[in-house]
N, C-alpha and C. Protein backbone atom coordinates (compact mmCIF):
# COMPACT_ATOMS: atom_id res chain seq x y z
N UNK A 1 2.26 -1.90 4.51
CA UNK A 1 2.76 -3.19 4.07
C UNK A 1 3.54 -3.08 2.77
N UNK A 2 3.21 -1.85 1.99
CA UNK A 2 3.90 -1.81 0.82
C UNK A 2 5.32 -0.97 0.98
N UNK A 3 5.65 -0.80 1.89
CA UNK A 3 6.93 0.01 2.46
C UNK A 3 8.33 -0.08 1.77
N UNK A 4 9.10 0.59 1.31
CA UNK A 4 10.54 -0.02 0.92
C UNK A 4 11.44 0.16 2.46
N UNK A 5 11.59 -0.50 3.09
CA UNK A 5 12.37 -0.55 4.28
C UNK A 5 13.96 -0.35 4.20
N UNK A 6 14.41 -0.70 2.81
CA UNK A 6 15.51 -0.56 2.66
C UNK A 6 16.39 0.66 2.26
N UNK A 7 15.32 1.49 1.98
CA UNK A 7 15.99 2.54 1.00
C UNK A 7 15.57 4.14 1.17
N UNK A 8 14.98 3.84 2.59
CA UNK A 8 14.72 5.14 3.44
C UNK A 8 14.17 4.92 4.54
N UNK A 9 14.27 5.81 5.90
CA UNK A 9 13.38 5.35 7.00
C UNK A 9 12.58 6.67 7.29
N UNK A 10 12.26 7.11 5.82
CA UNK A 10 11.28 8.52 6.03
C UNK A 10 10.17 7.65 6.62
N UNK A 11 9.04 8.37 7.43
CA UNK A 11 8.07 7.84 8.01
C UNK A 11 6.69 8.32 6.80
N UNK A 12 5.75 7.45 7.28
CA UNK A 12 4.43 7.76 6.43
C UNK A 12 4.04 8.66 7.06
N UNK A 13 3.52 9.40 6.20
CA UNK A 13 2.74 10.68 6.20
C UNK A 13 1.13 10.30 6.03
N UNK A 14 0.14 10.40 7.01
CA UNK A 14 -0.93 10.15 6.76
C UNK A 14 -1.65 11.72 6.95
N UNK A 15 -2.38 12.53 5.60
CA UNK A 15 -2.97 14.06 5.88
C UNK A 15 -4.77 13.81 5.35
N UNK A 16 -5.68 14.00 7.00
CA UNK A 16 -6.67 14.05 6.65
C UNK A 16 -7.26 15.38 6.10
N UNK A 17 -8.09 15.07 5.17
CA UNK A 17 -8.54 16.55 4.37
C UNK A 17 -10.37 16.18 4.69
N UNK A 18 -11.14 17.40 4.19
CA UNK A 18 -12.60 17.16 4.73
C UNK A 18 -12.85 16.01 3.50
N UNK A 19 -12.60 16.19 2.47
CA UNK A 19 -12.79 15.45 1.08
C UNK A 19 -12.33 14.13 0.68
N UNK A 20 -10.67 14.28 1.34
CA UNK A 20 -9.86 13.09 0.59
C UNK A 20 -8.72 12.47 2.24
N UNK A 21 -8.72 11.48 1.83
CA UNK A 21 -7.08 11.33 3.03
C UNK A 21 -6.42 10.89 1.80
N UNK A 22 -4.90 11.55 2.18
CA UNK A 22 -3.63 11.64 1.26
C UNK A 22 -2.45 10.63 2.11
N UNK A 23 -1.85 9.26 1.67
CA UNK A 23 -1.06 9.27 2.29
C UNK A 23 0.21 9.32 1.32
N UNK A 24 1.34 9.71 2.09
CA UNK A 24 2.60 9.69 1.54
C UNK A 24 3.84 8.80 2.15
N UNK A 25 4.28 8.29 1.52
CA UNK A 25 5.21 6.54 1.54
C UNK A 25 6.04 6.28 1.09
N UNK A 26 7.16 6.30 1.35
CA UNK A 26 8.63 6.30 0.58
C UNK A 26 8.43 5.28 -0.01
N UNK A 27 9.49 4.84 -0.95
CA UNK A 27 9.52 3.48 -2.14
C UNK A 27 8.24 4.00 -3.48
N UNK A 28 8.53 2.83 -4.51
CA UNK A 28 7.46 2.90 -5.62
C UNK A 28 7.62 1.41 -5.73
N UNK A 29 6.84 0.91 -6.90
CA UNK A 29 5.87 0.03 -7.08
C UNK A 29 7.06 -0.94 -6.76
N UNK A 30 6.65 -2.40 -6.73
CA UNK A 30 7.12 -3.46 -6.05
C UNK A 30 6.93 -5.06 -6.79
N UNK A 31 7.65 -5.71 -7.10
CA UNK A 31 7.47 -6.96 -7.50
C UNK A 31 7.02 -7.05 -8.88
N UNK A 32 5.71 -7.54 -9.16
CA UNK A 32 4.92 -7.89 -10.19
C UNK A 32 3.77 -6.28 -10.23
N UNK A 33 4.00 -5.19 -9.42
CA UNK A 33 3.49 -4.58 -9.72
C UNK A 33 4.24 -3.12 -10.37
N UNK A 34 4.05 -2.48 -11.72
CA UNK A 34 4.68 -1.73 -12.27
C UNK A 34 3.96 -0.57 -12.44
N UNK A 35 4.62 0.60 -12.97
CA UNK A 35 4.15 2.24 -12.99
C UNK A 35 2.42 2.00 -14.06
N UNK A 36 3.17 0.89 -15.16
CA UNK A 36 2.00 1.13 -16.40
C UNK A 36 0.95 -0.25 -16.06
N UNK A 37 0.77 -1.23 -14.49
CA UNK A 37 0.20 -1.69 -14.90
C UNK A 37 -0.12 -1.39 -13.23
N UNK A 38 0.04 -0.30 -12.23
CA UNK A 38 -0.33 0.06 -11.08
C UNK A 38 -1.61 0.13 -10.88
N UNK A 39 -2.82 -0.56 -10.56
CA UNK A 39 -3.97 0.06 -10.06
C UNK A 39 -5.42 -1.08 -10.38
N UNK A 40 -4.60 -2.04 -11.06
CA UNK A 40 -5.48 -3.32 -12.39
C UNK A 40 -5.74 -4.32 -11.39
N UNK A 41 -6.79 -4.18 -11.72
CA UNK A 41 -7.24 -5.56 -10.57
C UNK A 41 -6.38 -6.80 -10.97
N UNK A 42 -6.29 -7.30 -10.12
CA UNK A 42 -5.26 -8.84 -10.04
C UNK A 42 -3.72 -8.36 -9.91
N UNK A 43 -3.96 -7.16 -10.17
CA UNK A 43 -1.81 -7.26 -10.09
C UNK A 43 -2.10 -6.13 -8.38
N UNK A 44 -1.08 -7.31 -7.69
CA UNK A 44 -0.34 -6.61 -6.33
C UNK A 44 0.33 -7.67 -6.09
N UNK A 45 1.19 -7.36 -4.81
CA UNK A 45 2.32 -7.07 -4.31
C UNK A 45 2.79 -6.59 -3.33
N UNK A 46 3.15 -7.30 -2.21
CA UNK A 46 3.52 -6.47 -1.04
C UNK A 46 5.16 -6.78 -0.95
N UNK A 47 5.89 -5.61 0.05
CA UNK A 47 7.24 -6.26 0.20
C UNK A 47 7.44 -6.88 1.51
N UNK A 48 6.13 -6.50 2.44
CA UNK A 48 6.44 -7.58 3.95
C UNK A 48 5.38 -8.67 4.07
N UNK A 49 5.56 -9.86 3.93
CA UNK A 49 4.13 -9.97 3.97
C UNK A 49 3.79 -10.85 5.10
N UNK A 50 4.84 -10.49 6.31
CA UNK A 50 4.51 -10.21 7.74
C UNK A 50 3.95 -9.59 8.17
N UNK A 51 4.11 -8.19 7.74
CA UNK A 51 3.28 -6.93 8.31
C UNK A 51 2.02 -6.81 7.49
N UNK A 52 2.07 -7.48 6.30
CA UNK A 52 0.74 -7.95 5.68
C UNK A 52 -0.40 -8.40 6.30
N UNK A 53 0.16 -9.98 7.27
CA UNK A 53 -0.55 -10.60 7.46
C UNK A 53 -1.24 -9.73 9.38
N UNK A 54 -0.28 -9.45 10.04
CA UNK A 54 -0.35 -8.59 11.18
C UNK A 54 -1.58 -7.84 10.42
N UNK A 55 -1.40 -6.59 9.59
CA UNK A 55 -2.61 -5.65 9.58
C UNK A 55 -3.96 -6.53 9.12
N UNK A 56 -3.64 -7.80 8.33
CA UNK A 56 -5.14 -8.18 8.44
C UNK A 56 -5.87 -9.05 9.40
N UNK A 57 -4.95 -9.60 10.18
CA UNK A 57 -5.26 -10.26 11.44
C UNK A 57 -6.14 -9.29 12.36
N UNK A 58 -5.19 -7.81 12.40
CA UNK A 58 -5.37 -6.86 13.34
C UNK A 58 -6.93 -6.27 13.20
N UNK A 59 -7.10 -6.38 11.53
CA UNK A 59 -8.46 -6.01 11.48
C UNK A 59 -8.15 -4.68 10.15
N UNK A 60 -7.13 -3.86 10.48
CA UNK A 60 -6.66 -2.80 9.45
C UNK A 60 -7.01 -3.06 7.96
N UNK A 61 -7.02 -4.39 7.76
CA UNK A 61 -7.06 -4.65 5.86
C UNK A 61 -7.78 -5.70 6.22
N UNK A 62 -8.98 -5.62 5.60
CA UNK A 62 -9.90 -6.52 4.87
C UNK A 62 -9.59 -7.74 3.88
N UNK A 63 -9.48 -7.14 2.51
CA UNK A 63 -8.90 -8.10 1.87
C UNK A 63 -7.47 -7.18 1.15
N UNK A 64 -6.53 -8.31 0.36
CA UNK A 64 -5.50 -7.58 -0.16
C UNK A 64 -6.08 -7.59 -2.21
N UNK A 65 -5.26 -6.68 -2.32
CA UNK A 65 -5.38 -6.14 -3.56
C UNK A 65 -6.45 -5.51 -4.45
N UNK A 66 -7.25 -4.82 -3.37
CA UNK A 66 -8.34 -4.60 -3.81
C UNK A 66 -8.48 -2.51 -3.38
N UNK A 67 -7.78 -2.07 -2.74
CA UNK A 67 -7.56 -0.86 -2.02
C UNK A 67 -7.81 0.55 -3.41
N UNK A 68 -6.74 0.26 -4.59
CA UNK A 68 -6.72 1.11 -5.20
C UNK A 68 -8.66 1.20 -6.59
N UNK A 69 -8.78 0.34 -6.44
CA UNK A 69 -9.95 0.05 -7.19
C UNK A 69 -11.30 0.19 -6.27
N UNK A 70 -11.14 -0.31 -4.96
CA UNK A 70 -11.96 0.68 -4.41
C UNK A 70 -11.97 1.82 -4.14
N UNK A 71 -11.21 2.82 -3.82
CA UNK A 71 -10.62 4.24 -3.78
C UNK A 71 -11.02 5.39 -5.02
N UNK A 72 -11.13 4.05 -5.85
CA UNK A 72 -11.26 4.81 -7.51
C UNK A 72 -12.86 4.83 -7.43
């Protein structure tokens, strides 16, 4: 959902490891979300938020803006 669609059509890279999954995603941060304030609870940002609402309908995402702080 956080995709830059415009400015590459490299595909995501999803690499499972025994330890960690790594994914890799063309584009960087988006909207209201920036390099020095990436990861802070309350700040996100999506750029579709069609395909937003699709993955949480679908079941894929739970809630939004909460991914990198759980991860941590």
């Amino acid at each position: 959902m956080h995709r830059d669609y415009e400015t590459s059509n490299a595909p995501t890279r999803v690499t499972w490891y025994d330890d960690r999954i790594e994914i890799q995603n063309p584009g960087g941060p988006f909207g209201q979300v920036s390099v020095e304030n990436f990861g802070q609870a309350g700040i996100t940002d999506y750029r579709n938020p069609i395909v937003a609402e699709a993955l949480k309908t679908l079941g894929f995402v739970q809630r939004f803006g909460v991914g990198i702080a759980t991860a941590r």
